[in-house]
PDB file of N, CA and C in Angstrom:
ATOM      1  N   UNK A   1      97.703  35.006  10.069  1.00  0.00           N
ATOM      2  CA  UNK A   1      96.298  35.024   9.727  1.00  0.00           C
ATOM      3  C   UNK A   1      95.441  34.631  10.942  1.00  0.00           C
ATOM      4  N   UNK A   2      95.430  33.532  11.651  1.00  0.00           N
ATOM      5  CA  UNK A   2      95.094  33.283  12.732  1.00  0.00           C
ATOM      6  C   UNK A   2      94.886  34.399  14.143  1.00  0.00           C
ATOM      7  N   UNK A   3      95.955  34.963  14.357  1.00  0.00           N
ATOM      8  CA  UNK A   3      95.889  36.279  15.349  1.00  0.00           C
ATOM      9  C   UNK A   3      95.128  36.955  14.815  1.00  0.00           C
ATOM     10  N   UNK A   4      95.192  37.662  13.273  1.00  0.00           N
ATOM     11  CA  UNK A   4      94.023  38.312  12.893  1.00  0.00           C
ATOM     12  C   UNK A   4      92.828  38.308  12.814  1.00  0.00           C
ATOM     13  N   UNK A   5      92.478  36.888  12.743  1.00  0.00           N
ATOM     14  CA  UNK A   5      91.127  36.488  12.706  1.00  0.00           C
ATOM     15  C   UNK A   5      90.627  36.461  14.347  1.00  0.00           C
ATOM     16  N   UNK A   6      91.851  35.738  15.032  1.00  0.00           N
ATOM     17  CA  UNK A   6      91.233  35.745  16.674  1.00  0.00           C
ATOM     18  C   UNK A   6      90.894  37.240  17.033  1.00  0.00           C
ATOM     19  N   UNK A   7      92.031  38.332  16.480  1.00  0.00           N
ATOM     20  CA  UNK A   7      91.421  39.975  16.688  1.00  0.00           C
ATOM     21  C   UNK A   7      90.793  40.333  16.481  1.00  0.00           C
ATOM     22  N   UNK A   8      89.934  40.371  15.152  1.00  0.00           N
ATOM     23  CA  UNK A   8      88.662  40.510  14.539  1.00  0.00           C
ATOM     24  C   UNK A   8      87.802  40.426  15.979  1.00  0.00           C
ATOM     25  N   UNK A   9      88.059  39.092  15.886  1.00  0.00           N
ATOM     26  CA  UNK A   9      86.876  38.571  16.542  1.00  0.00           C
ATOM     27  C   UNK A   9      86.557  38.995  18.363  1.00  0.00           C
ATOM     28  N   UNK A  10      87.631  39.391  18.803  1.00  0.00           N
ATOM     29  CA  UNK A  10      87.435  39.645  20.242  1.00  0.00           C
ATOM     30  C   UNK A  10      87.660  41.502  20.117  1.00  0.00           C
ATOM     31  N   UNK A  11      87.921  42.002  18.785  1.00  0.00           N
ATOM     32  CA  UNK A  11      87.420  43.370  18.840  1.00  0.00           C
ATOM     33  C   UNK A  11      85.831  43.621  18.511  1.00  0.00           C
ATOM     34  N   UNK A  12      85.215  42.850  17.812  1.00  0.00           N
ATOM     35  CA  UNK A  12      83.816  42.700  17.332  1.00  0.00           C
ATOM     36  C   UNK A  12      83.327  42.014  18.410  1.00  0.00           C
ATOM     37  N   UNK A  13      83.363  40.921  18.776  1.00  0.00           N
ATOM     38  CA  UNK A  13      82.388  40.307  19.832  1.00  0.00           C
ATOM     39  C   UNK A  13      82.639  40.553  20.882  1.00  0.00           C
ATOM     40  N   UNK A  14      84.075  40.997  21.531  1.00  0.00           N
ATOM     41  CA  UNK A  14      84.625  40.849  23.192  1.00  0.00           C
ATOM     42  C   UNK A  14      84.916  39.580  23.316  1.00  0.00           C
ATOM     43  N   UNK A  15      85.107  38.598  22.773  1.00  0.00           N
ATOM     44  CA  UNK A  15      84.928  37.640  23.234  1.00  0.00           C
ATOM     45  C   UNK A  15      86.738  36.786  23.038  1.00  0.00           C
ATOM     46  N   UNK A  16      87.403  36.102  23.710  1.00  0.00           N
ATOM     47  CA  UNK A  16      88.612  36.179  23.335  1.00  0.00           C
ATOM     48  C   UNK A  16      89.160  34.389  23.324  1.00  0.00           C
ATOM     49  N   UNK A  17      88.796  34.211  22.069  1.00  0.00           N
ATOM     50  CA  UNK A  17      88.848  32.617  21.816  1.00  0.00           C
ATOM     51  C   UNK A  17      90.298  31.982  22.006  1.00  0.00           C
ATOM     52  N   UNK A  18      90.281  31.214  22.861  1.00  0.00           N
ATOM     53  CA  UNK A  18      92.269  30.808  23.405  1.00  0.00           C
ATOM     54  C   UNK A  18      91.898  29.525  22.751  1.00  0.00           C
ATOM     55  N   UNK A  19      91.563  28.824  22.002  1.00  0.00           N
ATOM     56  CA  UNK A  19      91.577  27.454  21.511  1.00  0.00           C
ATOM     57  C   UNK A  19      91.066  27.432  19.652  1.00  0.00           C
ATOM     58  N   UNK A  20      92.260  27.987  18.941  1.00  0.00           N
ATOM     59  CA  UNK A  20      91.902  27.378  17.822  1.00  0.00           C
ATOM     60  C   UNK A  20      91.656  26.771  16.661  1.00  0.00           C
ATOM     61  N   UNK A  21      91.341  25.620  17.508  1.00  0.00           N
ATOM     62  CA  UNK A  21      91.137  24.119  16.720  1.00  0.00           C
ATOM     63  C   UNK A  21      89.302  24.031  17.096  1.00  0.00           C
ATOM     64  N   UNK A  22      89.470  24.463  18.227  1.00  0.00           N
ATOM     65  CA  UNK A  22      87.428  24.270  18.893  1.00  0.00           C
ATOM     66  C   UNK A  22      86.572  25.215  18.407  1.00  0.00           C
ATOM     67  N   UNK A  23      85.490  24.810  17.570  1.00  0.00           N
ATOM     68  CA  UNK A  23      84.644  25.023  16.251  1.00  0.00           C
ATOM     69  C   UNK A  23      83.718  26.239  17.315  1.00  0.00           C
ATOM     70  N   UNK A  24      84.057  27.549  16.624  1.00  0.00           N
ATOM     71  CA  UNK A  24      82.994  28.691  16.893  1.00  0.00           C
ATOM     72  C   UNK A  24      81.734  28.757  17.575  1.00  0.00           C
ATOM     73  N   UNK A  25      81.572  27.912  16.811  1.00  0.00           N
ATOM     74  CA  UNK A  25      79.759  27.548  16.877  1.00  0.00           C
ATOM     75  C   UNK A  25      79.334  27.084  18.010  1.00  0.00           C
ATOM     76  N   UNK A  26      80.030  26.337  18.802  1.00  0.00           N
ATOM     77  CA  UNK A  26      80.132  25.964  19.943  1.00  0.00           C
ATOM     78  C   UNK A  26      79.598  26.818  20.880  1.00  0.00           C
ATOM     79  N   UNK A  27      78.555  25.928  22.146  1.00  0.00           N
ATOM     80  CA  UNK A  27      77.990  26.913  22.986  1.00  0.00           C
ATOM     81  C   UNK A  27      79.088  27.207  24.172  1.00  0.00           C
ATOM     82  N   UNK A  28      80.145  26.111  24.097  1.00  0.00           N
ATOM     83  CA  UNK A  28      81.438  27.074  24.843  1.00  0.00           C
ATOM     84  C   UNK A  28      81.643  28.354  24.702  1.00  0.00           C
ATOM     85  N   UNK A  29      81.271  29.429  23.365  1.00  0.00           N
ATOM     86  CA  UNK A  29      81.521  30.948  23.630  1.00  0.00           C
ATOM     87  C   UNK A  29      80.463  31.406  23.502  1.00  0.00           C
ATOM     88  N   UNK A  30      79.223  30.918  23.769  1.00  0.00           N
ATOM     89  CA  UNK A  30      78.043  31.688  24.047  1.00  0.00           C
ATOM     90  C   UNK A  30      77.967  32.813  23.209  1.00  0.00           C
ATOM     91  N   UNK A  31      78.136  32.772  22.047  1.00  0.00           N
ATOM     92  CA  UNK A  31      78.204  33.491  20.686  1.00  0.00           C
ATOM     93  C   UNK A  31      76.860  33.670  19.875  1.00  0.00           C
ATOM     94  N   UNK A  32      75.787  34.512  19.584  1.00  0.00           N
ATOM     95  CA  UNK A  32      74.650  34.813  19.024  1.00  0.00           C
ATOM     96  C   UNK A  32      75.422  34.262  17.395  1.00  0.00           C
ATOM     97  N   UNK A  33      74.307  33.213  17.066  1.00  0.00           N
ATOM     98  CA  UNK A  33      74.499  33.435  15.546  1.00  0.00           C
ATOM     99  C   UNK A  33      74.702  34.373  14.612  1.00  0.00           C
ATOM    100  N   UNK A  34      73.776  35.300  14.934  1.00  0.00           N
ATOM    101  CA  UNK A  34      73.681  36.691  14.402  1.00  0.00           C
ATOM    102  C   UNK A  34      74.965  37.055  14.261  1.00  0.00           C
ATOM    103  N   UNK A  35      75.635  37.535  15.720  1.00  0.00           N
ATOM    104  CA  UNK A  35      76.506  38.321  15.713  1.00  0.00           C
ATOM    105  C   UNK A  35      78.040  37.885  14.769  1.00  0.00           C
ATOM    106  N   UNK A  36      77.721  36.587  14.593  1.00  0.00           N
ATOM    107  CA  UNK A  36      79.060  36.435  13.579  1.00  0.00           C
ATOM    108  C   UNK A  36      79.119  37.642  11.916  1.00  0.00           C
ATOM    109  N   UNK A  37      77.857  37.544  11.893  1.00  0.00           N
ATOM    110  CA  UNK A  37      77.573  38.600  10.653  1.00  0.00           C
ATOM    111  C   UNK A  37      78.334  39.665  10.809  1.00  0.00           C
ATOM    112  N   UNK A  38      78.858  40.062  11.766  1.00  0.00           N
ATOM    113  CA  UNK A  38      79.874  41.673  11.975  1.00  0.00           C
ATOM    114  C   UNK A  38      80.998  41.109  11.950  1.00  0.00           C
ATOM    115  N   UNK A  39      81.337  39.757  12.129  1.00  0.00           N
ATOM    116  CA  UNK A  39      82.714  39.308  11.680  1.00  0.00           C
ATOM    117  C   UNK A  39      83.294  38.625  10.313  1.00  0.00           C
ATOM    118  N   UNK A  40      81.721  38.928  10.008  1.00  0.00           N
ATOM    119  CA  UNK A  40      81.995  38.112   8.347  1.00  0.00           C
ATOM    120  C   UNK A  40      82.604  39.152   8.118  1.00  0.00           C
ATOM    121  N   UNK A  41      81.282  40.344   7.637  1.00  0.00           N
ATOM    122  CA  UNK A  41      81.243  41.639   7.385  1.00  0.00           C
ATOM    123  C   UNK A  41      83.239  42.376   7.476  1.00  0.00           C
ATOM    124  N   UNK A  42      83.557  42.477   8.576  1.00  0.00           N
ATOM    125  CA  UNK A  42      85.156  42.389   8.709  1.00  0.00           C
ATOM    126  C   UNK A  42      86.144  41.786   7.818  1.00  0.00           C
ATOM    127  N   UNK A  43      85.813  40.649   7.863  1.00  0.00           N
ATOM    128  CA  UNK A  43      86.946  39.724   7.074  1.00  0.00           C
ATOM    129  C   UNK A  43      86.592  39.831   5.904  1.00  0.00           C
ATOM    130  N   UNK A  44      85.549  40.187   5.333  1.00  0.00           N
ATOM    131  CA  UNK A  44      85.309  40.177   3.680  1.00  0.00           C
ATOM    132  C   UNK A  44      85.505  42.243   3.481  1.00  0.00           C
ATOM    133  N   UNK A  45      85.938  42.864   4.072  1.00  0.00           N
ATOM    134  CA  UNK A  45      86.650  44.180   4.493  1.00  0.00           C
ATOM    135  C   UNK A  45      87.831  43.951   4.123  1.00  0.00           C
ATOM    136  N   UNK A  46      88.474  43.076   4.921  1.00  0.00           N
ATOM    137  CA  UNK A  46      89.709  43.165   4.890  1.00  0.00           C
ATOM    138  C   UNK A  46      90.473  42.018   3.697  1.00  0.00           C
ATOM    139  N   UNK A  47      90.035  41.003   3.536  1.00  0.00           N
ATOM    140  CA  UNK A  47      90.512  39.817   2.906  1.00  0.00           C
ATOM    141  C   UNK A  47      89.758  40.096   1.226  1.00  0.00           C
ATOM    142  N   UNK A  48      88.720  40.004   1.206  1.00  0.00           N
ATOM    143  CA  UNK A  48      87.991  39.914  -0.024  1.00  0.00           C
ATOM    144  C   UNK A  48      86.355  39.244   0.129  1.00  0.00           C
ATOM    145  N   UNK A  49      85.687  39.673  -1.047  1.00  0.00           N
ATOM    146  CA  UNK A  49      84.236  39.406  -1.079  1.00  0.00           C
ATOM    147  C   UNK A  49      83.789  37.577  -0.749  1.00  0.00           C
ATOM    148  N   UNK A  50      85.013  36.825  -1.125  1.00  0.00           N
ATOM    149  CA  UNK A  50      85.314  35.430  -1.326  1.00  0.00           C
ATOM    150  C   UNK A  50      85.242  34.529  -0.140  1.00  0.00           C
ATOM    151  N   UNK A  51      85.331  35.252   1.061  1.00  0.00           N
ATOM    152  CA  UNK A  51      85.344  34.897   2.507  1.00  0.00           C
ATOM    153  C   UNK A  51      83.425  34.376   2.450  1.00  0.00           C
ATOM    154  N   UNK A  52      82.933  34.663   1.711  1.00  0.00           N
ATOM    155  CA  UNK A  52      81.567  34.212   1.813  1.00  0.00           C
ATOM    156  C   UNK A  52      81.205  33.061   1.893  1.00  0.00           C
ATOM    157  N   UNK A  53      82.049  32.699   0.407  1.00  0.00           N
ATOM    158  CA  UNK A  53      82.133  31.642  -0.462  1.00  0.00           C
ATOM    159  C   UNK A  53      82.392  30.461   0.421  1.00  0.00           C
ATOM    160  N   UNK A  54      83.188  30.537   1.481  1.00  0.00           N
ATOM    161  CA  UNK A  54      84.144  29.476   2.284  1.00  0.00           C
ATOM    162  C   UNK A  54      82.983  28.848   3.163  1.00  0.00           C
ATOM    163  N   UNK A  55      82.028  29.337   2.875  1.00  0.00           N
ATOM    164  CA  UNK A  55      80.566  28.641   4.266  1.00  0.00           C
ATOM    165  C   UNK A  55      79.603  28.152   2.641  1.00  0.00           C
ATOM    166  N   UNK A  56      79.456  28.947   1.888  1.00  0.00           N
ATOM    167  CA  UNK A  56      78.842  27.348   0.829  1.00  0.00           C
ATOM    168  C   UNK A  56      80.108  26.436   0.677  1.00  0.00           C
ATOM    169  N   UNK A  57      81.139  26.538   0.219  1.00  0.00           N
ATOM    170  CA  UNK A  57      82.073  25.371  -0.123  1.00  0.00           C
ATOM    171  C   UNK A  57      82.205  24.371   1.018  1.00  0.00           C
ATOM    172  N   UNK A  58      81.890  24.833   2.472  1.00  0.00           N
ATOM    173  CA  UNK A  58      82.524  23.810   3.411  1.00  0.00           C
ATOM    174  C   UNK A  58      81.414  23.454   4.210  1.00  0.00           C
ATOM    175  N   UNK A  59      81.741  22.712   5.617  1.00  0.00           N
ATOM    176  CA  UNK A  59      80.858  22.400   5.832  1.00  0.00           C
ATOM    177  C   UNK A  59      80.998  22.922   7.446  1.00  0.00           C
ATOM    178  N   UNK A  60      80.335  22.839   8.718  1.00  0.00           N
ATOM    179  CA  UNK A  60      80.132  23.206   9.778  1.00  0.00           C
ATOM    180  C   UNK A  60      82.083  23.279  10.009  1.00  0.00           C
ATOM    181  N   UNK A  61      82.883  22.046   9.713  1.00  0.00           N
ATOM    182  CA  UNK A  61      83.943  22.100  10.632  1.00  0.00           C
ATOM    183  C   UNK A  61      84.973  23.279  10.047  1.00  0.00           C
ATOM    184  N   UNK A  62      84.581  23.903   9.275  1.00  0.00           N
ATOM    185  CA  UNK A  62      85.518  25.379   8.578  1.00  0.00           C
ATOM    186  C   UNK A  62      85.510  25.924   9.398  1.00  0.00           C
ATOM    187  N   UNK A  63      84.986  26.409  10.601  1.00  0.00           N
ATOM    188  CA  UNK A  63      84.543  26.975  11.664  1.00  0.00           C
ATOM    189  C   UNK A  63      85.408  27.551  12.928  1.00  0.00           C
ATOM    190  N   UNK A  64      86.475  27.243  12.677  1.00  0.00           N
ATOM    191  CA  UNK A  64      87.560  27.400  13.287  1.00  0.00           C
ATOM    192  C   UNK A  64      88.357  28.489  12.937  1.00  0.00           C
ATOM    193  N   UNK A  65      89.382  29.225  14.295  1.00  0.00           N
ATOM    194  CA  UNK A  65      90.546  29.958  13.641  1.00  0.00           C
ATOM    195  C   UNK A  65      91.338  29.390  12.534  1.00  0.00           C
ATOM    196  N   UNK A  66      91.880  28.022  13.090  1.00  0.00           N
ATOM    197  CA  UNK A  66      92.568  27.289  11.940  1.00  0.00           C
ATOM    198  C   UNK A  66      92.348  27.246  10.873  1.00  0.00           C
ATOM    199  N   UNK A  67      91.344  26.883  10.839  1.00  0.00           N
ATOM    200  CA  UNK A  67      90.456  26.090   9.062  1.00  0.00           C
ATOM    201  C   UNK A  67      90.360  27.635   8.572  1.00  0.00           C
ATOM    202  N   UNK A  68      89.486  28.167   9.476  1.00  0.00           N
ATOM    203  CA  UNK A  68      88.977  29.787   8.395  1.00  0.00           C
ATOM    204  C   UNK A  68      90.891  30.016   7.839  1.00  0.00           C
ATOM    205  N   UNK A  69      91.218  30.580   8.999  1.00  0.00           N
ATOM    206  CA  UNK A  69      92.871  31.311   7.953  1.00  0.00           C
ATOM    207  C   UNK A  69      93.438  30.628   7.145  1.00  0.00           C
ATOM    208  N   UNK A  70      93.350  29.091   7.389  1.00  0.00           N
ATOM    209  CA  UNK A  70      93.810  27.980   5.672  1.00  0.00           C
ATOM    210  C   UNK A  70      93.350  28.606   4.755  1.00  0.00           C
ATOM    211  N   UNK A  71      91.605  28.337   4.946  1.00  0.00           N
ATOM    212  CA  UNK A  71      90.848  28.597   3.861  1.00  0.00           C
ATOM    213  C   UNK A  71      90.959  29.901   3.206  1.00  0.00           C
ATOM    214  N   UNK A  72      90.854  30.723   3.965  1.00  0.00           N
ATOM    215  CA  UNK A  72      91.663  32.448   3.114  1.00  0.00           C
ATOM    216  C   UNK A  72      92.745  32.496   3.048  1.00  0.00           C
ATOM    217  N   UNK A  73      93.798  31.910   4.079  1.00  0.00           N
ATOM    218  CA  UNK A  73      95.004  31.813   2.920  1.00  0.00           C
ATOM    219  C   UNK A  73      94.919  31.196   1.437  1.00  0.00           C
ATOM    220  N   UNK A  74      93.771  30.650   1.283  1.00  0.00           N
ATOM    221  CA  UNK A  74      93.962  29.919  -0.210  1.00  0.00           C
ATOM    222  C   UNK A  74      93.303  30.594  -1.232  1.00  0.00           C
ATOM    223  N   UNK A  75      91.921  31.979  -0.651  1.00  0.00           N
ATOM    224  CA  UNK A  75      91.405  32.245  -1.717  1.00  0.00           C
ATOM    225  C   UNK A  75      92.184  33.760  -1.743  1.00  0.00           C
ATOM    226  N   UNK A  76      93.171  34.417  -1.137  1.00  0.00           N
ATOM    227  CA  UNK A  76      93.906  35.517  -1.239  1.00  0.00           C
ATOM    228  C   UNK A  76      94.813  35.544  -1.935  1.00  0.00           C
TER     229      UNK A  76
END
């Protein structure tokens, strides 16, 4: 789940995250807020509509490769 999510994400953004435990959001990847929306958009493609859900239920530190693929491993 993790590789997938890191793929997502460096096929959608370019951007190719080698650390993850260190929270997205972070201005370490110089990442547009916005642009996460094409990676939601992806993962609720591929996983289910429920991937939404995981940003009201949690809080900033879900934010991660780690945490996100827990967290959809649990609602898949």
């Amino acid at each position: 789940m993790q590789q997938n999510i890191h793929d997502i994400i460096l096929q959608i953004l370019n951007v190719d995250i080698n650390d993850y435990d260190e929270n997205l959001l972070s201005e370490h990847w110089n990442i547009d807020l916005a642009d996460w929306l094409y990676v939601f958009a992806e993962l609720e493609r591929k996983y289910s509509d429920a991937v939404y859900n995981l940003f009201a239920e949690n809080t900033y530190k879900v934010f991660t490769i780690n945490n996100l693929a827990r967290e959809i491993e649990n609602i898949i």
